[in-house]
C-alpha atoms as a PDB file:
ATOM      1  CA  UNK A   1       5.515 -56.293 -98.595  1.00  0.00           C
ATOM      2  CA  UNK A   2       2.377 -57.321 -97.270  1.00  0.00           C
ATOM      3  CA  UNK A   3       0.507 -55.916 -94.347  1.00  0.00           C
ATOM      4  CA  UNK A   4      -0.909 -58.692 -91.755  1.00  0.00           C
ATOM      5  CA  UNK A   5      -4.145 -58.068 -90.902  1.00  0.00           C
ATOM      6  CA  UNK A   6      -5.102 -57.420 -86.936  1.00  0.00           C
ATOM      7  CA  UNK A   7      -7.403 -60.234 -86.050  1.00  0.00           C
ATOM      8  CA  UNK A   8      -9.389 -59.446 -82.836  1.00  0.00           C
ATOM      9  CA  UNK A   9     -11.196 -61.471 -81.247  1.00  0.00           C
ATOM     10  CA  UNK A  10     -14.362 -60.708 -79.290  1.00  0.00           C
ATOM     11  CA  UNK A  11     -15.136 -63.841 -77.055  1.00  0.00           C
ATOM     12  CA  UNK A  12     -11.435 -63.805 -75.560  1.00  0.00           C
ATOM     13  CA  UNK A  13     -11.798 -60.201 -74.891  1.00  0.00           C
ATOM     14  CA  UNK A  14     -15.271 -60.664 -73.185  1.00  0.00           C
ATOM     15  CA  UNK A  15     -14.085 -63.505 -71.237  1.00  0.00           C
ATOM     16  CA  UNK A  16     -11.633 -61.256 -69.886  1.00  0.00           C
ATOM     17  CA  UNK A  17     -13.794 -59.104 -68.765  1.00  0.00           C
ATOM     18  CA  UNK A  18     -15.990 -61.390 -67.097  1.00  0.00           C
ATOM     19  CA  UNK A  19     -12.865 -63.199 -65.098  1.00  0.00           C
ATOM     20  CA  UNK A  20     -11.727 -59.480 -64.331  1.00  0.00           C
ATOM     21  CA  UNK A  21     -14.176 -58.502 -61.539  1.00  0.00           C
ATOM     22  CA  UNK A  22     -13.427 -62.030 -59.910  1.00  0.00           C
ATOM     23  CA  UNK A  23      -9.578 -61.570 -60.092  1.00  0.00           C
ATOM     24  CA  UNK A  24      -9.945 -58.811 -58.249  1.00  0.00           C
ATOM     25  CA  UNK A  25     -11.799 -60.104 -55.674  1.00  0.00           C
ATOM     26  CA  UNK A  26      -9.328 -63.023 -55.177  1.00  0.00           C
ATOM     27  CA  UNK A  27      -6.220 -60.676 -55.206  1.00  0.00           C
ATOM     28  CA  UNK A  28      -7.819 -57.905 -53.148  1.00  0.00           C
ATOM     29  CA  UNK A  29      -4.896 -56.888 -51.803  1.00  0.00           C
ATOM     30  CA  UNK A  30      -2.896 -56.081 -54.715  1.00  0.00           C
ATOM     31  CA  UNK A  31      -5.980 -54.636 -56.478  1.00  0.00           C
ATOM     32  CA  UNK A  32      -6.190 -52.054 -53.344  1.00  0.00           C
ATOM     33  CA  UNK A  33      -2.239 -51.163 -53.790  1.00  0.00           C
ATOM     34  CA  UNK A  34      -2.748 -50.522 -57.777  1.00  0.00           C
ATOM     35  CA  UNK A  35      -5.218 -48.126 -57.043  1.00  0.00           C
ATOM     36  CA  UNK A  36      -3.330 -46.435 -54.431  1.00  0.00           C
ATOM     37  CA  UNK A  37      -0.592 -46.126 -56.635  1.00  0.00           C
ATOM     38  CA  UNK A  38      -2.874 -45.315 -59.395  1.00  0.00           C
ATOM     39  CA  UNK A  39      -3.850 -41.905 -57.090  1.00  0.00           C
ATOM     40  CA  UNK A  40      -1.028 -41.708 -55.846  1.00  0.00           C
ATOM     41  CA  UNK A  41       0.703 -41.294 -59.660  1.00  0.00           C
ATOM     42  CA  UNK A  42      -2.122 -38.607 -60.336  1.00  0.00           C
ATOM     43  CA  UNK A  43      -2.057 -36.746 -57.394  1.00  0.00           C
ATOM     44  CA  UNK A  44       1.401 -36.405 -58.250  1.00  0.00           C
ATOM     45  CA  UNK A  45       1.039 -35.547 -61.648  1.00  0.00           C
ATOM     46  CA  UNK A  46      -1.239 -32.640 -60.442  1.00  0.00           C
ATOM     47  CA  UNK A  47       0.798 -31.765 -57.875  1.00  0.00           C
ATOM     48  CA  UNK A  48       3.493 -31.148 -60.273  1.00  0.00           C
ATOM     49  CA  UNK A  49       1.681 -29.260 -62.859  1.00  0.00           C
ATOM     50  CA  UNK A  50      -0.393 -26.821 -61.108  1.00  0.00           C
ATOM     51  CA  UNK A  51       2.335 -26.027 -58.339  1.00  0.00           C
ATOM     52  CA  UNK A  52       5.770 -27.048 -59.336  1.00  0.00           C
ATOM     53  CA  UNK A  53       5.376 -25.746 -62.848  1.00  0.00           C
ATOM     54  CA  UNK A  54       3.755 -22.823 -61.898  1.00  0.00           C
ATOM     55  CA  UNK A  55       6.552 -21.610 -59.837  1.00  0.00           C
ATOM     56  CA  UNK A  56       9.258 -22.324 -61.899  1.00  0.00           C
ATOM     57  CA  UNK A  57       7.372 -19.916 -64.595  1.00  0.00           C
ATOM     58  CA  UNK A  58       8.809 -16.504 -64.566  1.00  0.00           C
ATOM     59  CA  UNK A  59       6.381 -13.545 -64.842  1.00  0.00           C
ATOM     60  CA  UNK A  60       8.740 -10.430 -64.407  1.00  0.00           C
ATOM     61  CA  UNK A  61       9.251 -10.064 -68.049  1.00  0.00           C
ATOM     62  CA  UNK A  62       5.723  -9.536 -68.937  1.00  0.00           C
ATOM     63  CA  UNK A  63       4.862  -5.371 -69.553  1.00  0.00           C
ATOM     64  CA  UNK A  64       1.400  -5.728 -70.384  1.00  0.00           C
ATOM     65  CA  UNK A  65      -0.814  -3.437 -69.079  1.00  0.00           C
ATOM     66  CA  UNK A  66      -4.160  -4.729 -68.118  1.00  0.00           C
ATOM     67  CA  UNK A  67      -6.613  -1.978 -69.317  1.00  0.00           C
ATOM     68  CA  UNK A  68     -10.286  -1.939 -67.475  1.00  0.00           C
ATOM     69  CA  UNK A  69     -12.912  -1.172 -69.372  1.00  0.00           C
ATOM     70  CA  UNK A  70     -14.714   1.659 -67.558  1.00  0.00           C
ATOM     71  CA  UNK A  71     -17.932   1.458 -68.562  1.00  0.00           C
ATOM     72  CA  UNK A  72     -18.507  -2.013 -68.197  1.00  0.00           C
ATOM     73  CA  UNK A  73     -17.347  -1.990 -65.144  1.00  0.00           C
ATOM     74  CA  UNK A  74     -19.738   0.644 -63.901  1.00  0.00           C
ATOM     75  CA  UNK A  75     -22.749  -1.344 -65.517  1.00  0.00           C
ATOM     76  CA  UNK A  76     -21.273  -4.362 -63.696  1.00  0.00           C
ATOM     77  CA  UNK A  77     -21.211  -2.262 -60.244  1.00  0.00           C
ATOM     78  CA  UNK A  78     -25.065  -1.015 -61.300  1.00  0.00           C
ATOM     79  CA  UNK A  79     -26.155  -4.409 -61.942  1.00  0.00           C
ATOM     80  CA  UNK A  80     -24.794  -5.771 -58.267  1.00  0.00           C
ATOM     81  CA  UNK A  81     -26.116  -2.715 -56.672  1.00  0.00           C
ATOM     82  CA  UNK A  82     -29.639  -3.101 -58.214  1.00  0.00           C
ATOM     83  CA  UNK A  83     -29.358  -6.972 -57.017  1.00  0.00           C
ATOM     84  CA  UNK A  84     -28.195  -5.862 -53.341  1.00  0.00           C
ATOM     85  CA  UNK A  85     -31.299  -3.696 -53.032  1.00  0.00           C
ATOM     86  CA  UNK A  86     -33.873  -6.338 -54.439  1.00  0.00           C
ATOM     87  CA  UNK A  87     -32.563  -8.648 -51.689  1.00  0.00           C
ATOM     88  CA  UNK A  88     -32.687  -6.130 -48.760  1.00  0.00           C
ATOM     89  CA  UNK A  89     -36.077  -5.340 -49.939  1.00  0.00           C
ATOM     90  CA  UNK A  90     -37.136  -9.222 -50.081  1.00  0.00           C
ATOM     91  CA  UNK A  91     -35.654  -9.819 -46.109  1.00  0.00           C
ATOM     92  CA  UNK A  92     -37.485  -6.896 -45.171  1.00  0.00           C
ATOM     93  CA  UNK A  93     -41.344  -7.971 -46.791  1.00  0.00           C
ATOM     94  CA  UNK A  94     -43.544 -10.164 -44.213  1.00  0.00           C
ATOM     95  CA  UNK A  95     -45.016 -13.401 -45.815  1.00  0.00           C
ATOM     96  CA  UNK A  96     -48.745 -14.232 -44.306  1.00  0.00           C
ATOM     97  CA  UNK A  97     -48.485 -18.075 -42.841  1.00  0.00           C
ATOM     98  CA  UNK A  98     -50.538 -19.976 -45.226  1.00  0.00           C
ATOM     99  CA  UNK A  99     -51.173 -22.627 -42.589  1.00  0.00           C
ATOM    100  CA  UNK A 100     -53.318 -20.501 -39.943  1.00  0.00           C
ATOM    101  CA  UNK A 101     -56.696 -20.559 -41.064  1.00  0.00           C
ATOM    102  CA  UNK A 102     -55.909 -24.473 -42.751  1.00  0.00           C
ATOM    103  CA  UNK A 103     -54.939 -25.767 -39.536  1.00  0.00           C
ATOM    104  CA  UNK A 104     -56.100 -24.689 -35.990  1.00  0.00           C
ATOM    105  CA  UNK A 105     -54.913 -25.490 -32.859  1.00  0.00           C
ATOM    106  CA  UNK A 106     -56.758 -27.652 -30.206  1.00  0.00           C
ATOM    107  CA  UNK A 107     -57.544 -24.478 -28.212  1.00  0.00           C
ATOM    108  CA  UNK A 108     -59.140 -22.636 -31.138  1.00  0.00           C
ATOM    109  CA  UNK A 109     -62.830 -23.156 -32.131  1.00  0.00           C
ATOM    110  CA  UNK A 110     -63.536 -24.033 -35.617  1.00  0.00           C
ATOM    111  CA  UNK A 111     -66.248 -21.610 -37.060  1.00  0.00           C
END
């Protein structure tokens, strides 16, 4: 038993390509109802897998505990705290306006 060998050729595939962008323009109407099918199919296909799925999982069995890990937590909380202070300190700091002395107004006499 011999195995036939796949035989592909490049120039049909190519000229496939090239008369693909001008079938669609031809047939625009049936190109724009593939693709709304084609979102449609994968909206549903979403839809069923992060809400229909979801639902029909049942989580009342599960007995784990979750455990929290104390101290990390409290470096966490330090770490947010130090980052809440930093920014109350940077709204409260006055910036001089680089542009006074590089631009005056008409009124002003340059010295």
């Amino acid at each position: 038993m011999k195995i036939k060998e796949i035989k592909i050729d490049k120039t049909k595939i190519l000229k496939l390509f090239k008369k693909a962008p001008f079938f669609i323009a031809n047939h625009t109407f049936i190109a724009s109802v593939a693709l709304f099918l084609l979102a449609l199919l994968i909206g549903a296909i979403l839809f069923y897998k992060y809400f229909i799925l979801v639902q029909k999982i049942d989580l009342s069995n599960i007995n784990e505990n979750f455990l929290l890990d104390e101290q990390g937590y409290q470096e966490l909380r330090n770490t947010w705290q130090k980052q809440e202070t930093m920014l109350e300190q940077s709204e409260s700091k006055e910036y001089p306006n680089p542009f006074i002395k590089s631009l005056p107004f008409p009124e002003q006499k340059v010295d």
